[in-house]
Protein backbone atom coordinates (compact mmCIF):
# COMPACT_ATOMS: atom_id res chain seq x y z
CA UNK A 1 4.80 13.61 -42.80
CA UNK A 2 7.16 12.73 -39.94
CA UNK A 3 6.03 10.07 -37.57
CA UNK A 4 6.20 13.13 -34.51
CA UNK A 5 4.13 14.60 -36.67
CA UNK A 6 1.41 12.35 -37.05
CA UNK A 7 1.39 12.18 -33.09
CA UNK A 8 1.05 16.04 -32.73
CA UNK A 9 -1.83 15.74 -35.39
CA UNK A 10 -3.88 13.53 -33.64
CA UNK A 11 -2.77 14.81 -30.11
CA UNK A 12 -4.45 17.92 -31.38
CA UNK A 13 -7.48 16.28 -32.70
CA UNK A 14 -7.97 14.37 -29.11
CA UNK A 15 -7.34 18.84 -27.55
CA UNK A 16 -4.40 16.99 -25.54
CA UNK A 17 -1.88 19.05 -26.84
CA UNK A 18 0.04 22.13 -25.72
CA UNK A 19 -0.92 25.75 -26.15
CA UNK A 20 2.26 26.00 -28.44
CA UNK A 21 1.97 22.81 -29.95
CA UNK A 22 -1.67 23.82 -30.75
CA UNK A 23 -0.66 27.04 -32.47
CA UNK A 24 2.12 25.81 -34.52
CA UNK A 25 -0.57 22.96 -35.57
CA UNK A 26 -2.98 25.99 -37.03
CA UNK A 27 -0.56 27.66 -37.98
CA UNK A 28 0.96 24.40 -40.54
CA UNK A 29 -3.08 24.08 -41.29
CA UNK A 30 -3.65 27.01 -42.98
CA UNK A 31 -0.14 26.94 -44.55
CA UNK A 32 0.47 23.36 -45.70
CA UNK A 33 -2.42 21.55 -47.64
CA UNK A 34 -0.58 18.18 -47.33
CA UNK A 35 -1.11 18.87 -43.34
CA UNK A 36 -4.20 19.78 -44.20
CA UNK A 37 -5.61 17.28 -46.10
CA UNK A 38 -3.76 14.46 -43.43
CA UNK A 39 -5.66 16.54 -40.54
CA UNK A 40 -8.86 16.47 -42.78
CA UNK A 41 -8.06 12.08 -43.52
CA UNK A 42 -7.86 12.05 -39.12
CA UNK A 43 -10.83 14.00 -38.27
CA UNK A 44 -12.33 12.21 -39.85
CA UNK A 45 -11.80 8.62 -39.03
CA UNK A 46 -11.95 10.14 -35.47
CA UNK A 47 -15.59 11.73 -35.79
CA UNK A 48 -16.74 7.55 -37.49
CA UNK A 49 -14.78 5.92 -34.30
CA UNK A 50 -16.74 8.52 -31.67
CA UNK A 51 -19.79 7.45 -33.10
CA UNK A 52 -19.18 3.68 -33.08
CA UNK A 53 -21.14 2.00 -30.10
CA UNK A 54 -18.71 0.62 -27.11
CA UNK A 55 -18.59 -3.28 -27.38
CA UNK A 56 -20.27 -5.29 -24.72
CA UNK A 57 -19.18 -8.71 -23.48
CA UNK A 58 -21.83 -11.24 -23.93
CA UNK A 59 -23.56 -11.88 -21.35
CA UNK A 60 -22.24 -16.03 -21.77
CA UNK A 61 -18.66 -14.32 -20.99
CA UNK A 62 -19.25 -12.73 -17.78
CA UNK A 63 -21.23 -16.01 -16.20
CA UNK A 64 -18.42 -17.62 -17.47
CA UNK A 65 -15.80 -15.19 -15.68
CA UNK A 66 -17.96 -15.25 -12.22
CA UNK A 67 -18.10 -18.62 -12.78
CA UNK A 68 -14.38 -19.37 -12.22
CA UNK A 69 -13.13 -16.78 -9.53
CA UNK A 70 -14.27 -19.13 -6.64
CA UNK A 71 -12.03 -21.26 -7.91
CA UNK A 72 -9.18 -18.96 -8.59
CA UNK A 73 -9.75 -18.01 -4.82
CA UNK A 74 -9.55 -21.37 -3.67
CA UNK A 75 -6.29 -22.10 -5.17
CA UNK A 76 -4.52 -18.96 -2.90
CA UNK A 77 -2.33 -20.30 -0.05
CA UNK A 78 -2.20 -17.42 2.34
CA UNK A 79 1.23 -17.37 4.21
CA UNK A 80 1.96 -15.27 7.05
CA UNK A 81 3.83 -12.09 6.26
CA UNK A 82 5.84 -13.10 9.18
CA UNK A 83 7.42 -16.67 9.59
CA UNK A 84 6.70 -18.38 12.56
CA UNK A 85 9.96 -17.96 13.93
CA UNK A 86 9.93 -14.59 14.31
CA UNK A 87 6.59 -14.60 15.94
CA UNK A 88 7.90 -16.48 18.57
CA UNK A 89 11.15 -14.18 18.44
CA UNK A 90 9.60 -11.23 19.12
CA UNK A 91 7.13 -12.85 21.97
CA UNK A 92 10.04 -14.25 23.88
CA UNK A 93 11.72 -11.03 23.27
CA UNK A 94 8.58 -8.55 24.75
CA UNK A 95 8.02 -11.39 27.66
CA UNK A 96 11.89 -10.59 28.13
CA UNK A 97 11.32 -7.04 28.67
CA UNK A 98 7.93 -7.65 30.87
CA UNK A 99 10.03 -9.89 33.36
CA UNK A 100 12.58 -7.12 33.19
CA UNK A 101 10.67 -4.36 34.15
CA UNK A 102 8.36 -6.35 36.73
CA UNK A 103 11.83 -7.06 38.62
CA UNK A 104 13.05 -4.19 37.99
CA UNK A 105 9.71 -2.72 39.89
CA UNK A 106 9.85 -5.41 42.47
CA UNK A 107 13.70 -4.61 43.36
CA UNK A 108 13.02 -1.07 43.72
CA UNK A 109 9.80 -1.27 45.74
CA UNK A 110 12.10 -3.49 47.96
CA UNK A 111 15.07 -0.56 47.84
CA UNK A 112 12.50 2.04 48.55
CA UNK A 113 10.69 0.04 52.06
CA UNK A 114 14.21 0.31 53.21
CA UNK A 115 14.87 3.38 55.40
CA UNK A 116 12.72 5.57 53.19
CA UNK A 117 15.09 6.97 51.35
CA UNK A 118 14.84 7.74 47.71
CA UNK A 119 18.27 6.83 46.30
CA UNK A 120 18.11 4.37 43.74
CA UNK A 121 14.89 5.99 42.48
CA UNK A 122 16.90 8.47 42.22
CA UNK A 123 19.57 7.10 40.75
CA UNK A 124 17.16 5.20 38.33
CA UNK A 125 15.30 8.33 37.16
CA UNK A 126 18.87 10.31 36.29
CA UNK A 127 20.14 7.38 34.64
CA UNK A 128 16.74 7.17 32.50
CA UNK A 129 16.86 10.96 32.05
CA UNK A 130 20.30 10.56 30.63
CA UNK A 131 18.99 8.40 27.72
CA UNK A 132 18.01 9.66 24.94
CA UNK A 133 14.00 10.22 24.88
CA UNK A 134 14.63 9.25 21.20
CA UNK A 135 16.08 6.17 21.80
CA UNK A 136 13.49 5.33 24.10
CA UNK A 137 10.48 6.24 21.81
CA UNK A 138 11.63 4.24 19.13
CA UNK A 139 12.17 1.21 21.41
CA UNK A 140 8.73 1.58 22.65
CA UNK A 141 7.35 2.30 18.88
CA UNK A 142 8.98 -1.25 17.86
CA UNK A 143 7.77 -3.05 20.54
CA UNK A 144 3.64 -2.00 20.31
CA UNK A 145 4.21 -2.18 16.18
CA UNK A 146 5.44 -5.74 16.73
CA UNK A 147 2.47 -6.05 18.92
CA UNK A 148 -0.08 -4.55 16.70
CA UNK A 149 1.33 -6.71 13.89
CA UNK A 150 1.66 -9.69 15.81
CA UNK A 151 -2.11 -9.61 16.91
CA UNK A 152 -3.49 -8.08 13.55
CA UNK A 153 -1.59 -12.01 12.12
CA UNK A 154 -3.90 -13.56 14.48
CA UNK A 155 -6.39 -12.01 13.90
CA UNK A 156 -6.42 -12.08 9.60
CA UNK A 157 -5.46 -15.91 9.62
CA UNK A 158 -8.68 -16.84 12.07
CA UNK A 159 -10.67 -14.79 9.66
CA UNK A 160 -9.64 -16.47 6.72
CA UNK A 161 -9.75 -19.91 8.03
CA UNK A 162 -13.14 -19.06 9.07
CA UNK A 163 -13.54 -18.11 5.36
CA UNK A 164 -12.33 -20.70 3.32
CA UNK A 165 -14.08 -23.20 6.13
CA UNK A 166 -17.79 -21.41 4.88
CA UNK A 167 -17.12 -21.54 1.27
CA UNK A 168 -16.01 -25.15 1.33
CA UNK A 169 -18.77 -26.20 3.04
C-alpha cells in the first residue's frame, strides 16, 4: 500500500473523508483483500485506542504548574506600545491645533464685532467648504484615535502598577 493510501484509509475510518474518496474506499474494500485486510488491521487498533481512558495529569503536576505562573508573571516588563516620545509628540501636536483654533475663534469674533459684517466668516466657511470633507474626517479621526490611545496608555499602565504593587505586597 502507498503511503496516500494509508492516509485515505484511516481518513475514512475517522468519516473525514470525501464523498468520492469514501466510495472509491468501498469500492477497493470489496475488491482488494490486501485493502481489506489493512482496513480490517486499522479498525481495529482504532476501536482499542477509542476505548483507552484519556490520561490525567497528576494532581502533583498541576500544583506544581499554578505554583510557578506568579512568577512567570512577575518576570513581564510591560512597555508602552508607544514610546514616550511620541506621547509627548502627539500632545504638543493636538495642544498645537487647540491654540490654533482658539485664535482662530478669537480673531474672528474680533472680525465679526467690527461693522457687523459677515466677510471673513464668510470667507472662512467657503474656504473650509472647499476642502475636502474627506480630508477633514480623517484629520479629525487621527487626532481623537491618538487621543483614545493616548488616554487608554494611561489608563492600562496605572492599572498594572496598581497590580504588580498588590501582588508584591
Amino acid at each position: 500500500m502507498k503511503q496516500i493510501e494509508t492516509q485515505q484509509l484511516w481518513d475514512f475510518i475517522d468519516g473525514q473523508c470525501t464523498a468520492e474518496e469514501a466510495a472509491t474506499l468501498k469500492s477497493a474494500l470489496e475488491t482488494d483483500p490486501n485493502v481489506k485486510a489493512e482496513w480490517a488491521k486499522r479498525f481495529k487498533l482504532h476501536q482499542q485506542l477509542s476505548e483507552l481512558p484519556a490520561e490525567q495529569p497528576s494532581m502533583r503536576f498541576v500544583q506544581n504548574l499554578m505554583d510557578k505562573l506568579p512568577l512567570l508573571y512577575r518576570k513581564l516588563s510591560i512597555a508602552p506600545l508607544v514610546k514616550p516620545f511620541w506621547v509627548k509628540t502627539a500632545l504638543g501636536f493636538l495642544a498645537l491645533l487647540l491654540v490654533g483654533y482658539i485664535g482662530f475663534v478669537f480673531f474672528y469674533i474680533e472680525q465679526f464685532g467690527v461693522n457687523g459684517q459677515f466677510t471673513y466668516l464668510e470667507s472662512m466657511k467657503n474656504y473650509l467648504n472647499q476642502a475636502p470633507a474627506k480630508f477633514l474626517i480623517l484629520f479629525a479621526a487621527i487626532s481623537i484615535s491618538l487621543s483614545c490611545l493616548f488616554v487608554l496608555d494611561r489608563f492600562l499602565k496605572a492599572r498594572f502598577q496598581k497590580e504588580s504593587q498588590a501582588s508584591s505586597s
